[in-house]
Protein backbone atom coordinates (compact mmCIF):
# COMPACT_ATOMS: atom_id res chain seq x y z
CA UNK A 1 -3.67 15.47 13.20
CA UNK A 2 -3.23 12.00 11.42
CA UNK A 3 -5.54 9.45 12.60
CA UNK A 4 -4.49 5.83 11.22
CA UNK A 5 -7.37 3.19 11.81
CA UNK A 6 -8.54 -0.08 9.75
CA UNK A 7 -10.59 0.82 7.03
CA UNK A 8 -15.04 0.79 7.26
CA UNK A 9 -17.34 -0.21 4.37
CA UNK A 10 -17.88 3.58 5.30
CA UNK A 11 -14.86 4.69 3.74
CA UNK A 12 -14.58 2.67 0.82
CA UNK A 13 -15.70 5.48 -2.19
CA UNK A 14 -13.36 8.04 -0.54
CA UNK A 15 -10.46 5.00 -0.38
CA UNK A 16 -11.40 4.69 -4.49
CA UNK A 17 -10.86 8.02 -5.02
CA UNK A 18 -7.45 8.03 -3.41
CA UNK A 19 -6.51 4.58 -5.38
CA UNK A 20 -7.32 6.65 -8.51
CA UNK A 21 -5.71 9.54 -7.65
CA UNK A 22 -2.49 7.88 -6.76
CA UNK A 23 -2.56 6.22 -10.25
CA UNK A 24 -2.77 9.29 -11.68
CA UNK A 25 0.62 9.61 -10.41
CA UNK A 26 2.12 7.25 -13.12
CA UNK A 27 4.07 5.50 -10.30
CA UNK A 28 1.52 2.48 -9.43
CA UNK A 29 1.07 -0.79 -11.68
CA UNK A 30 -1.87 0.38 -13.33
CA UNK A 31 -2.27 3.26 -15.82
CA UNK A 32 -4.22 6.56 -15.10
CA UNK A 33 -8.08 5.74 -15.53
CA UNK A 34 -6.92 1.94 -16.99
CA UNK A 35 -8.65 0.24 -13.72
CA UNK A 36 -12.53 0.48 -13.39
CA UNK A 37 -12.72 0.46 -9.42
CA UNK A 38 -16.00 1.14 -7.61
CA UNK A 39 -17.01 2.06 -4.04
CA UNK A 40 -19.49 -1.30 -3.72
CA UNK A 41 -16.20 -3.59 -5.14
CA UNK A 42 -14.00 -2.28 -2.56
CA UNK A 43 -16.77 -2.66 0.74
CA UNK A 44 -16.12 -6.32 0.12
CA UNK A 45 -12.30 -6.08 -0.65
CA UNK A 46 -12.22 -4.20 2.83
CA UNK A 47 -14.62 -6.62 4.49
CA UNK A 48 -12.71 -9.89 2.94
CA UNK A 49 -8.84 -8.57 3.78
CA UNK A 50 -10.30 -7.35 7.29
CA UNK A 51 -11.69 -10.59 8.26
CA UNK A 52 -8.12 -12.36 8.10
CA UNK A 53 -6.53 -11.64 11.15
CA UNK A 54 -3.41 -10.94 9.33
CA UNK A 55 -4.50 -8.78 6.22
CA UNK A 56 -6.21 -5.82 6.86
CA UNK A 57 -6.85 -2.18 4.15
CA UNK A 58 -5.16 0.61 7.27
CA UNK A 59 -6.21 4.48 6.10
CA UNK A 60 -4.91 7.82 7.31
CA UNK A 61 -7.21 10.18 8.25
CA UNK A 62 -6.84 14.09 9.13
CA UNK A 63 -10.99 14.93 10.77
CA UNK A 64 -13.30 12.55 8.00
CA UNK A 65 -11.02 12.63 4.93
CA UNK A 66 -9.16 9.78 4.09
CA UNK A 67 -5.52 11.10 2.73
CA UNK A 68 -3.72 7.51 2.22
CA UNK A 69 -4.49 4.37 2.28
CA UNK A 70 -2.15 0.55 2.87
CA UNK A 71 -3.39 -2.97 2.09
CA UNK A 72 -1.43 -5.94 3.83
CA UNK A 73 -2.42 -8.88 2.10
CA UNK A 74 -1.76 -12.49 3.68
CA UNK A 75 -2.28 -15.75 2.05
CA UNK A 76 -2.90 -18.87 4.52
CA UNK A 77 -0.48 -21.36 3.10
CA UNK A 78 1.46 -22.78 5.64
CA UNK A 79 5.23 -22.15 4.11
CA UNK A 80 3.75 -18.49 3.08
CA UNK A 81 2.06 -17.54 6.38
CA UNK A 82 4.75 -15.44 8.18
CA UNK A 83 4.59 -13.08 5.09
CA UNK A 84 2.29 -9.88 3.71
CA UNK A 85 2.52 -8.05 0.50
CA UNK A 86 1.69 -4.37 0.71
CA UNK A 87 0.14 -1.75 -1.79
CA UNK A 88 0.06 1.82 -0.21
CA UNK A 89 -0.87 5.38 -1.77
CA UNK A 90 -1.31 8.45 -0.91
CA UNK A 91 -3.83 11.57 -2.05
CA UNK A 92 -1.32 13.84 -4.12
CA UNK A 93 -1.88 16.60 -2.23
CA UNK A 94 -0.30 15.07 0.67
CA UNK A 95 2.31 13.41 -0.23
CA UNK A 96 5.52 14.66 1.76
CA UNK A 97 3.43 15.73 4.97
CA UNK A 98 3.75 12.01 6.68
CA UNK A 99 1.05 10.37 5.44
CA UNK A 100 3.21 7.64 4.29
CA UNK A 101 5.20 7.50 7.74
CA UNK A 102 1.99 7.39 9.43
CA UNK A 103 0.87 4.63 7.65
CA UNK A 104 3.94 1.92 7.40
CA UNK A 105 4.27 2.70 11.36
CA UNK A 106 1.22 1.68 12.33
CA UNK A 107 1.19 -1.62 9.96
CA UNK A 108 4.84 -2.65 11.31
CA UNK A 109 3.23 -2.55 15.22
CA UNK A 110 0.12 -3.84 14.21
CA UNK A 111 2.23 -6.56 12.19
CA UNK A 112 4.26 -7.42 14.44
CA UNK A 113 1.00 -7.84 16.74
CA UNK A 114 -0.01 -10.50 14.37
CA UNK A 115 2.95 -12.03 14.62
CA UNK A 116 4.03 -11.25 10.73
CA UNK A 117 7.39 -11.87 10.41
CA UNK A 118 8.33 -10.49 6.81
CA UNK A 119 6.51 -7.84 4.50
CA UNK A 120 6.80 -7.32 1.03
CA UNK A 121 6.22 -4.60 -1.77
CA UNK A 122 7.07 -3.47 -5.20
CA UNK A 123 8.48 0.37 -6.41
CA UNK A 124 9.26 1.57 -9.68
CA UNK A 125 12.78 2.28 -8.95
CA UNK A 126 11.87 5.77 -10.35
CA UNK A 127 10.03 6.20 -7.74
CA UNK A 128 12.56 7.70 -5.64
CA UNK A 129 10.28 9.38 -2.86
CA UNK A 130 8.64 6.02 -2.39
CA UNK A 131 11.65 4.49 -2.32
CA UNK A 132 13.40 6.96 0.42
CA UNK A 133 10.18 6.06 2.53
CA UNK A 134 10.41 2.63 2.41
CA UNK A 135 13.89 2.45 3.41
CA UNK A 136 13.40 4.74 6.07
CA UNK A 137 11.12 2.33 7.63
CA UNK A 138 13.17 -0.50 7.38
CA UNK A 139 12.34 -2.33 4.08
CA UNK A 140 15.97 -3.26 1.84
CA UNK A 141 15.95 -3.69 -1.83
CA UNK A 142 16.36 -7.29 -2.35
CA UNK A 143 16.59 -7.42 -6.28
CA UNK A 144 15.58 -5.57 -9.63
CA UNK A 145 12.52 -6.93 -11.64
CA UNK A 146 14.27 -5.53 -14.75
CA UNK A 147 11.95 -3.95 -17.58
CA UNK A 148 8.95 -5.23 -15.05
CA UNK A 149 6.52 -2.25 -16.59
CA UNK A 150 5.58 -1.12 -19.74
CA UNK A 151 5.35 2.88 -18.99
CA UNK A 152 4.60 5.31 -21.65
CA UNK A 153 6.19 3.21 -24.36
CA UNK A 154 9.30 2.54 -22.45
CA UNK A 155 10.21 -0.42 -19.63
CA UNK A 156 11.19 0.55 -16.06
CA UNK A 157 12.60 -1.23 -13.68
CA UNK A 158 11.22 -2.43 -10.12
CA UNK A 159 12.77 -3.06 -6.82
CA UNK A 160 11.16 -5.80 -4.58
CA UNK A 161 11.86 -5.02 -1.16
CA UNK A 162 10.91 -6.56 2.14
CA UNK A 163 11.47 -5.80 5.77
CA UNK A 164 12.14 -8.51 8.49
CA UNK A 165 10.19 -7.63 11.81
């Protein structure tokens, strides 16, 4: 069974290895093995984004492995403060089992706890299973960042999409 909690210092080199994994995909902003990432970076990403009562890093669990992971990330000026930009991935293995469902419905009550009012994100409009998720749980495309990434010697596209609670 999926277990979705806030991420623990205690859970930051298995969250690393799903970051990396998911790059692996090709789908997230930075190349496979480009980022340098470590478990002792992330405890204070995890304990910095956790201590703002509106950002948080959320993991899915199935007994002690981490399978996905979501980072809302709120900045504090006033004009900005009803938003949160999200980053999620999951391990490839289970990708297509609900990991991702899991995950965006536990931020959107938690967010909505918080009193968020809008989240954000970026997809490679390739990204098609990504994509499907997202709308599924409410987010619309609200515009094309045209040739956004440089991708294997070719530019893709992205949607921006957001999601009013």
């Amino acid at each position: 069974m999926i277990k979705i909690r806030k991420a623990e210092s205690r859970d930051a080199e298995q969250i690393v290895q799903v970051i990396k994994n998911a790059e692996d995909s090709g789908y997230m902003m930075f190349n496979p093995g480009e980022r340098q990432i470590s478990a002792e970076s992330f405890v204070k990403f995890i304990d910095v984004l956790n201590a703002n009562e509106k950002s948080g890093v959320f993991i899915a669990c199935e007994e002690h492995q981490v399978l996905g992971y979501l980072i809302v990330q709120h900045e504090t000026p006033q004009r900005i403060s009803h938003r949160a930009y999200i980053v999620a991935g999951v391990y490839s293995d289970s990708r297509g089992k609900g990991v991702g469902k899991a995950l965006f419905s536990h931020m959107i009550s938690w967010a909505k706890s918080v009193q968020l009012h809008r989240l954000e994100l970026t997809v490679i409009a390739e990204n098609t299973s990504a994509v499907a998720l997202y709308q599924n749980m409410g987010f619309e495309i609200e515009g094309v960042k045209r040739d956004s990434l440089l991708v294997n010697d070719g530019y893709v596209d992205e949607y921006y999409m957001a999601k009013l609670l």
